[in-house]
N, C-alpha and C. Protein backbone atom coordinates (compact mmCIF):
# COMPACT_ATOMS: atom_id res chain seq x y z
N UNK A 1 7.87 -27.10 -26.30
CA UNK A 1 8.94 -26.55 -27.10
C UNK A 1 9.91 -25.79 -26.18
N UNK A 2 11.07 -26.15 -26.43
CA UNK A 2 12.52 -25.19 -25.72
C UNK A 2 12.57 -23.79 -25.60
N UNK A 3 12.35 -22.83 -24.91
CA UNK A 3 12.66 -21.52 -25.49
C UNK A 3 14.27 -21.36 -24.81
N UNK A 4 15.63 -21.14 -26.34
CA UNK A 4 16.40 -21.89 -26.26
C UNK A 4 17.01 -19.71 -25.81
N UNK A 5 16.37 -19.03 -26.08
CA UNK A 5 17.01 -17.78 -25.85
C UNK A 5 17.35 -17.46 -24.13
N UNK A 6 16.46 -17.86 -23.15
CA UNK A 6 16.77 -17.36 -22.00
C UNK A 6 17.98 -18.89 -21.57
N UNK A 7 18.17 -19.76 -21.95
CA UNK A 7 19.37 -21.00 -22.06
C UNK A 7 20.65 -19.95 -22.90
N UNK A 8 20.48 -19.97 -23.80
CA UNK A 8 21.59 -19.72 -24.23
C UNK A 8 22.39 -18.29 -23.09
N UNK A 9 20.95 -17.35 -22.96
CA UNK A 9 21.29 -16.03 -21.82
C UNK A 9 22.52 -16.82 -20.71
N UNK A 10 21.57 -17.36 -20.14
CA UNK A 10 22.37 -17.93 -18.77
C UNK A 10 23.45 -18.86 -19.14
N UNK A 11 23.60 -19.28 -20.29
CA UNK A 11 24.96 -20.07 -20.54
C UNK A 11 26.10 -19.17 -20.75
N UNK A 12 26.24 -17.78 -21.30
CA UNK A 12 26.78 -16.86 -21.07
C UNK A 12 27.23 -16.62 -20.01
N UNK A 13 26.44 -16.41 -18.81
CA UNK A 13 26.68 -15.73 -17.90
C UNK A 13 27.42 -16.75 -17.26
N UNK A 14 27.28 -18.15 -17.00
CA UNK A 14 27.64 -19.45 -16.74
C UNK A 14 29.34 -19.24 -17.06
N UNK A 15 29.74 -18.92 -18.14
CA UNK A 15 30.56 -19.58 -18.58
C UNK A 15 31.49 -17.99 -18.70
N UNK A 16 31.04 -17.17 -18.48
CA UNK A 16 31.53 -15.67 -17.88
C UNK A 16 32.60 -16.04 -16.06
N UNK A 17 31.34 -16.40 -15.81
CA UNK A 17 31.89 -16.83 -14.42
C UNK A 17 33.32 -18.18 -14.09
N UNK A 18 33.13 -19.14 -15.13
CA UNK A 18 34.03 -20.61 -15.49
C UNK A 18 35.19 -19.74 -15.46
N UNK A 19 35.24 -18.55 -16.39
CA UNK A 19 36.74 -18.20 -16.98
C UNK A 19 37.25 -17.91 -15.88
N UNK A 20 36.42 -16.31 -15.22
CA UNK A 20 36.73 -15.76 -14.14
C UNK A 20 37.45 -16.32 -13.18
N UNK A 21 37.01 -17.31 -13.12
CA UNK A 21 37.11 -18.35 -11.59
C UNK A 21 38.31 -19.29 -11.78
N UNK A 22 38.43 -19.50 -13.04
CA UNK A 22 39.42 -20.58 -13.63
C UNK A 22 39.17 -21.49 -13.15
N UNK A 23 38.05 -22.08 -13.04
CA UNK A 23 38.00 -23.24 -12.57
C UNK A 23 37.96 -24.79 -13.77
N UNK A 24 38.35 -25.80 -13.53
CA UNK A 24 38.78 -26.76 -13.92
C UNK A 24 37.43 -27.15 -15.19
N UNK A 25 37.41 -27.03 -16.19
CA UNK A 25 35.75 -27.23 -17.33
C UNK A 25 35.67 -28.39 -16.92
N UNK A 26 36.20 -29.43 -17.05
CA UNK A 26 36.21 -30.68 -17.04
C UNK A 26 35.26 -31.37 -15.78
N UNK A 27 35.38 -30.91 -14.62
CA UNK A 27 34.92 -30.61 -13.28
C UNK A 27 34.12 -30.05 -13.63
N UNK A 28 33.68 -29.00 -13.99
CA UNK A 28 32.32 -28.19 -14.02
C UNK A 28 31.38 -29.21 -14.37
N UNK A 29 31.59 -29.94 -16.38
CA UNK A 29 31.16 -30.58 -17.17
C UNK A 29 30.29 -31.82 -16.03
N UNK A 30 31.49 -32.62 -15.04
CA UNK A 30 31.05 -33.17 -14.37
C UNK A 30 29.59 -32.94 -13.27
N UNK A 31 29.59 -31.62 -12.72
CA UNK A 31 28.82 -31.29 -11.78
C UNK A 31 27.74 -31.16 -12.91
N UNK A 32 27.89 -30.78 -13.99
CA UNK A 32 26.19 -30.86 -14.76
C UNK A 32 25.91 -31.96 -14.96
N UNK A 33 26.74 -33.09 -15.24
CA UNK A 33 26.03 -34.25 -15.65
C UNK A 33 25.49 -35.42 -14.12
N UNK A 34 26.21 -34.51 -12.97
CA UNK A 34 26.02 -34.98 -11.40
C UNK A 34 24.15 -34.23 -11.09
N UNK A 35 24.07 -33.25 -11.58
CA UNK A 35 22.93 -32.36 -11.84
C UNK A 35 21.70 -33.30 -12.69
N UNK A 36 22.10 -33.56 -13.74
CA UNK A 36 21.45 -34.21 -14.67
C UNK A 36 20.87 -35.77 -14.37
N UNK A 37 21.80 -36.31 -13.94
CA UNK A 37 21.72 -37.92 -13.31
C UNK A 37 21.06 -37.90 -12.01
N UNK A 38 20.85 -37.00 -10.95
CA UNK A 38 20.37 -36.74 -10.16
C UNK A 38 19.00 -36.61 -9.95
N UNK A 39 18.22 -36.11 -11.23
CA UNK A 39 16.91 -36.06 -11.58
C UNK A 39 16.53 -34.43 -11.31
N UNK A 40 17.88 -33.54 -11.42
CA UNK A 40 17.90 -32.11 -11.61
C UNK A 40 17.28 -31.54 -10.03
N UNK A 41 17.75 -32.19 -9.09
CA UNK A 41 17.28 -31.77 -7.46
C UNK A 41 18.11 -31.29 -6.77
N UNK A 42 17.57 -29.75 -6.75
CA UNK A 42 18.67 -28.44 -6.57
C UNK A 42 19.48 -28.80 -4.94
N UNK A 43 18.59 -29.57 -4.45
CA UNK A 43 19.36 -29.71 -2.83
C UNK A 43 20.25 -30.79 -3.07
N UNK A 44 20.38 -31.79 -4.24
CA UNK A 44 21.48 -32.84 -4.69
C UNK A 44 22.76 -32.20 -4.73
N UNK A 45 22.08 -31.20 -6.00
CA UNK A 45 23.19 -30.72 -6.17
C UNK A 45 24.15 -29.63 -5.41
N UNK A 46 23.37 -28.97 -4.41
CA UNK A 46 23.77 -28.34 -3.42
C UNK A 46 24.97 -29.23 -2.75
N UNK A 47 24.28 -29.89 -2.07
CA UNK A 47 25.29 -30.85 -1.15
C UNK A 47 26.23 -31.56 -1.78
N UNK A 48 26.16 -32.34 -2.94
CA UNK A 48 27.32 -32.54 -3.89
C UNK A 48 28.38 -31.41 -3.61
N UNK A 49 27.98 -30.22 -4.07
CA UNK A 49 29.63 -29.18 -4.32
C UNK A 49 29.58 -29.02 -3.32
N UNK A 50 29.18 -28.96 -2.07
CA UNK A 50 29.79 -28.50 -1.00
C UNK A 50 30.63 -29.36 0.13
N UNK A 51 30.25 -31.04 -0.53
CA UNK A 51 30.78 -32.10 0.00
C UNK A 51 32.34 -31.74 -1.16
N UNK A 52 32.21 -31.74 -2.33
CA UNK A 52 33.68 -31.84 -3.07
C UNK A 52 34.21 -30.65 -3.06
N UNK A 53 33.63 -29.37 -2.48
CA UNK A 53 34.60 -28.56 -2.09
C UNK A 53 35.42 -28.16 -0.34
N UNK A 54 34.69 -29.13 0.52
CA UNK A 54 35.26 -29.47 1.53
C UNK A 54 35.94 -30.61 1.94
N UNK A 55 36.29 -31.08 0.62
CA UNK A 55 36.74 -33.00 0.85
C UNK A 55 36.77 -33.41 -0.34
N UNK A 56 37.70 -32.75 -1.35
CA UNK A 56 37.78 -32.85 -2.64
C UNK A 56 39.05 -34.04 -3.07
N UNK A 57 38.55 -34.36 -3.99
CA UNK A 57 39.22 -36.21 -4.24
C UNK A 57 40.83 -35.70 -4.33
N UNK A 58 41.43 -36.36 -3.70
CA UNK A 58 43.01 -36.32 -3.61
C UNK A 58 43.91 -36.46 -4.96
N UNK A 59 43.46 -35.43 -5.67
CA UNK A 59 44.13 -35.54 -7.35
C UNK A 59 45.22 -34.14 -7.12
N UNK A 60 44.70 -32.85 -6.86
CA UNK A 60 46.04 -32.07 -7.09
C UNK A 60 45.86 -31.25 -5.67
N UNK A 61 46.72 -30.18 -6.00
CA UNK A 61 46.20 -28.80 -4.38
C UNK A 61 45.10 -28.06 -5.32
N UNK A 62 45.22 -28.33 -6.79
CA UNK A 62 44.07 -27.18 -7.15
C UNK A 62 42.70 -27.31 -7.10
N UNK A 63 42.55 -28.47 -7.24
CA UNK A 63 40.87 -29.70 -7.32
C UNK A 63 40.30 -28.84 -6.00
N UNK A 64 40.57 -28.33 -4.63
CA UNK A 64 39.60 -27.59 -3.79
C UNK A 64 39.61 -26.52 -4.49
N UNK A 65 40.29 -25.74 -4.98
CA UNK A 65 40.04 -24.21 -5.34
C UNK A 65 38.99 -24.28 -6.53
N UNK A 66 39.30 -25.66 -7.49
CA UNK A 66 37.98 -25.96 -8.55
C UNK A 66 36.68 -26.12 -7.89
N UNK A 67 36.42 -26.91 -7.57
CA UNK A 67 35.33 -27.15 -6.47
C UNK A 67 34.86 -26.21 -5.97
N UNK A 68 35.59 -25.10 -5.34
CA UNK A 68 34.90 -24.15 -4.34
C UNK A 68 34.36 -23.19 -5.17
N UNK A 69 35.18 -23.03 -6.80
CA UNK A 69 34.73 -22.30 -7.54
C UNK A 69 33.28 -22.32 -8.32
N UNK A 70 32.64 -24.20 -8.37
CA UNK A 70 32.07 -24.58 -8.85
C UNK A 70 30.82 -24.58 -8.14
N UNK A 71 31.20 -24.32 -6.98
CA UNK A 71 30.22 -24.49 -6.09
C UNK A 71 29.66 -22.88 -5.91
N UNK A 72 30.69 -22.04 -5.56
CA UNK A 72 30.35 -20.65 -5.81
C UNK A 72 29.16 -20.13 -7.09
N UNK A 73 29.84 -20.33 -8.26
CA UNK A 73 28.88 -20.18 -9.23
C UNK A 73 27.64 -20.68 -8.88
N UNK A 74 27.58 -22.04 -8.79
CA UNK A 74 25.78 -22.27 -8.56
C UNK A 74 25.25 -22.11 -7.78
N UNK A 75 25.64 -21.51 -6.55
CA UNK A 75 25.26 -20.86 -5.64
C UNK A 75 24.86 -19.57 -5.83
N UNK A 76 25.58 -18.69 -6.33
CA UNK A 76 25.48 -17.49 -6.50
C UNK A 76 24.85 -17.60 -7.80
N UNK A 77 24.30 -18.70 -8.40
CA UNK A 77 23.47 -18.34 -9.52
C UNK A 77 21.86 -18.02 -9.83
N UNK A 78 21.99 -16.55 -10.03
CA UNK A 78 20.40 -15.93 -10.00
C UNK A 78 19.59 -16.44 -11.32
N UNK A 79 18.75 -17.83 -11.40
CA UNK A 79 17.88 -17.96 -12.64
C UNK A 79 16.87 -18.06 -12.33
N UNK A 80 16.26 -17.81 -13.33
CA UNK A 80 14.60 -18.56 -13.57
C UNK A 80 14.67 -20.11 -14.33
N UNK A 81 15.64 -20.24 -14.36
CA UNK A 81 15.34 -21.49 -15.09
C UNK A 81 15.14 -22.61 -13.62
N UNK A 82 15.20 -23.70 -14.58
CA UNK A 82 14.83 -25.08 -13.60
C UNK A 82 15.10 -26.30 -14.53
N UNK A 83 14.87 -27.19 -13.12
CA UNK A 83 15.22 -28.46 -14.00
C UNK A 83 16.26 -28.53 -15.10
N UNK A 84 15.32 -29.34 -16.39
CA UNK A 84 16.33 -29.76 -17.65
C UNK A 84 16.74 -28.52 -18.41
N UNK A 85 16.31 -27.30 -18.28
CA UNK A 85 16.62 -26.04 -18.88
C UNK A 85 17.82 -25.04 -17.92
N UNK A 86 17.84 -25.88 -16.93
CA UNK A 86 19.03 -25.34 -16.34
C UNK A 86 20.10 -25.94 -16.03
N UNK A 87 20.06 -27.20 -16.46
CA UNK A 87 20.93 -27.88 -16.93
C UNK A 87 21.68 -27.89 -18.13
N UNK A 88 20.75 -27.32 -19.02
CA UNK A 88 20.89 -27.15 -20.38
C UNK A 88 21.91 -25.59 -20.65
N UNK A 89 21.35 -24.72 -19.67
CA UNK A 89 22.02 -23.09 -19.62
C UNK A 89 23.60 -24.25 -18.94
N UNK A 90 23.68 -24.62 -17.92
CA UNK A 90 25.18 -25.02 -17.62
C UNK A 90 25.95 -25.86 -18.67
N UNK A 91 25.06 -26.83 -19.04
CA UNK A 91 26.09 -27.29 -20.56
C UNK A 91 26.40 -26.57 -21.15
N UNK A 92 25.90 -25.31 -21.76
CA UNK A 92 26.16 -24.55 -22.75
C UNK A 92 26.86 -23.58 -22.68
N UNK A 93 27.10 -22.86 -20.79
CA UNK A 93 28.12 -22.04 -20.23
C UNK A 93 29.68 -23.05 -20.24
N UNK A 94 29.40 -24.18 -19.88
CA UNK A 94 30.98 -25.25 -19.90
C UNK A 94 31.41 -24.84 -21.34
N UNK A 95 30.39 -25.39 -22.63
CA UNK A 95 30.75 -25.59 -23.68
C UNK A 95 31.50 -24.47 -24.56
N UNK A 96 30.54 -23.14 -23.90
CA UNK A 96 30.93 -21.44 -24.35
C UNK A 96 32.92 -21.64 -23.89
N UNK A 97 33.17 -21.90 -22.21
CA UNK A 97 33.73 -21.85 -21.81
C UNK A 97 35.16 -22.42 -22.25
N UNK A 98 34.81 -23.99 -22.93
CA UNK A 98 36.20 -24.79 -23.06
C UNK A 98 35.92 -23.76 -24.61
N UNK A 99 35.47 -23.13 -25.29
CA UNK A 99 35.73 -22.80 -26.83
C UNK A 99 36.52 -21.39 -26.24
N UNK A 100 36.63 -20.63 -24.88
CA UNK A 100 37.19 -19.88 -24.84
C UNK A 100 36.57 -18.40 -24.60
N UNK A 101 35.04 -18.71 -24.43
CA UNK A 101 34.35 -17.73 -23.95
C UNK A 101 33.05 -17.45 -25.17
């Protein structure tokens, strides 16, 4: 069974940080489902944002400052969660996030 209270905690804090940062939801949304498809392997996803925030796809000048932001957050993110439950806290910080906090 889910215990959906310490998820929902860290989707808060998740999506505290999205605003802050202004970084791109859409992009975020992406890096969870890059997270998710990955088989939730924290060194995947490590090297993912740090490859698209040093060599970020040629769409605007802002796409590095998204990236670096995106990468910041999960870096600097202190959980206990894991795996599919911390995947689950980042969907739910994007989702907090595009509704506006």
């Amino acid at each position: 069974m889910i215990d959906w209270e310490p998820i929902v905690a860290e989707g808060e804090k998740v999506a505290r940080q999205l605003l802050r940062l202004q970084v791109d939801l859409s992009e975020a949304e992406k890096a969870g489902d890059y997270f998710i498809g990955h088989g939730y392997v924290e060194a995947e996803m490590a090297h993912y944002l740090r490859l698209l925030a040093s060599n970020p796809p040629a769409r605007s000048q802002r796409s590095k400052a998204h990236y670096e932001g995106i990468r910041d957050i999960w870096d600097g993110w202190r959980t206990t969660l894991h795996g599919a439950d911390k995947a689950r806290a980042w969907g739910w910080g994007v989702r907090l996030a595009k509704a506006g906090g």
